[in-house]
Protein backbone atom coordinates (compact mmCIF):
# COMPACT_ATOMS: atom_id res chain seq x y z
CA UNK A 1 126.10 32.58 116.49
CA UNK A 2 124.32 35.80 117.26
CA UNK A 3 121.17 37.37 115.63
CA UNK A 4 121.73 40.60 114.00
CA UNK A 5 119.19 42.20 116.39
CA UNK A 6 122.06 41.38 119.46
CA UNK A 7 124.03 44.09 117.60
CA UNK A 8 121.65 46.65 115.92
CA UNK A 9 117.92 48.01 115.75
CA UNK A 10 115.57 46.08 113.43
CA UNK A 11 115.66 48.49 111.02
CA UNK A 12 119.06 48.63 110.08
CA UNK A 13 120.89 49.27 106.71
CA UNK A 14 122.42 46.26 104.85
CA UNK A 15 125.66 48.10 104.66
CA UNK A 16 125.62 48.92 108.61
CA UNK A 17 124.92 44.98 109.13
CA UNK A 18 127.85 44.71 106.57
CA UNK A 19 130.16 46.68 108.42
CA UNK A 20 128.87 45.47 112.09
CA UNK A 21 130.30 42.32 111.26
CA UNK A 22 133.33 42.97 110.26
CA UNK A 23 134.18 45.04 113.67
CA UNK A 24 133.01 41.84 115.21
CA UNK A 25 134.99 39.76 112.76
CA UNK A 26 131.83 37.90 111.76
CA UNK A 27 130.31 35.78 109.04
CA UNK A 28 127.21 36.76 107.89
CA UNK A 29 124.05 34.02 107.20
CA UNK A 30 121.32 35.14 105.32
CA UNK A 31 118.60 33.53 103.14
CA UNK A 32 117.96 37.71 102.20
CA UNK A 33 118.15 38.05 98.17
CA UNK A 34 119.60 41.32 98.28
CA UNK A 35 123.02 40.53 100.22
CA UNK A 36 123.77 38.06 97.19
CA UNK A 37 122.32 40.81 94.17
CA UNK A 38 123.75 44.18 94.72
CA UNK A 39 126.76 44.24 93.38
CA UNK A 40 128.32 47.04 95.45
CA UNK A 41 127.89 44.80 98.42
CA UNK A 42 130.74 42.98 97.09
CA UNK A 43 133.01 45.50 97.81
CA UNK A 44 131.97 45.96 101.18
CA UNK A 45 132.30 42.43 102.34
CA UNK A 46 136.06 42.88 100.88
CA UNK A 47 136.35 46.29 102.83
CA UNK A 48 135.53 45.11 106.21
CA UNK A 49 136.67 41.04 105.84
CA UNK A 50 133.54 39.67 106.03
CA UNK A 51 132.47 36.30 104.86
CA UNK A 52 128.65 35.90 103.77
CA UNK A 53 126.68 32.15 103.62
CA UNK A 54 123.86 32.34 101.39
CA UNK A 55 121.31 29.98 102.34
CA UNK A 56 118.74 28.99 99.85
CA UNK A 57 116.20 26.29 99.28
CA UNK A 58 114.94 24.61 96.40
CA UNK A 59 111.22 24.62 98.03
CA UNK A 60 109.34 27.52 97.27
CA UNK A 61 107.71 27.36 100.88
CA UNK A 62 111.15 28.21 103.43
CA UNK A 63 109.74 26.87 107.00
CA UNK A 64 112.48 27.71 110.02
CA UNK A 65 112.45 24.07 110.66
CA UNK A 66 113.97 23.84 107.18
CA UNK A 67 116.71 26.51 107.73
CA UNK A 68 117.51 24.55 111.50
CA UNK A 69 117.92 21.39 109.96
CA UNK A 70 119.76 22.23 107.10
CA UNK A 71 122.08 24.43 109.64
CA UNK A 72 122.61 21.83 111.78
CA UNK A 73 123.61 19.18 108.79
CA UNK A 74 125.93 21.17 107.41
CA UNK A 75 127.06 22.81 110.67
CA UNK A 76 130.98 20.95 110.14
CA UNK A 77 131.14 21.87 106.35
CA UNK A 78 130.50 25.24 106.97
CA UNK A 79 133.43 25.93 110.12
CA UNK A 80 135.51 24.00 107.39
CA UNK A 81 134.90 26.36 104.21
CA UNK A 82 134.89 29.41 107.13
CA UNK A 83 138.13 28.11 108.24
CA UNK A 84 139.74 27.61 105.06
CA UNK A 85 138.65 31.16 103.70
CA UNK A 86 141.38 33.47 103.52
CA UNK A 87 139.18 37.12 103.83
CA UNK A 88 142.14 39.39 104.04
């Protein structure tokens, strides 16, 4: 697990993050709205094999201690449905 800021400046694109990870044959985790509702980024996940976890929370307050937690209790579920995903 590597922050996006490992790979690229703070300030990049959505589609460079997009197509970052799929050089590096990575799964993208965001809690970011728009990586869910633009529908052209669809196409790019498919482009460059790239699997995307949208995490969301039924608070309306999102602490990091939330996201950890709720990582680390799902951490098995999520290698399963990453395993079992065929991207190609």
């Amino acid at each position: 697990v590597r922050h996006i800021k490992y790979f690229l400046k703070g300030n990049a694109k959505d589609e460079d993050i997009i197509e970052m990870a799929g050089k590096n044959k990575g799964v993208i985790i965001t809690y970011d709205r728009q990586f869910k509702h633009l529908k052209h980024y669809y196409q790019l996940y498919a482009q460059h094999n790239v699997g995307v976890i949208f995490f969301r929370s039924y608070k309306d307050v999102i602490h990091y201690w939330d996201i950890v937690l709720s990582f680390i209790n799902e951490w098995e579920n999520l290698k399963k449905m990453i395993a079992e995903k065929d991207y190609h």
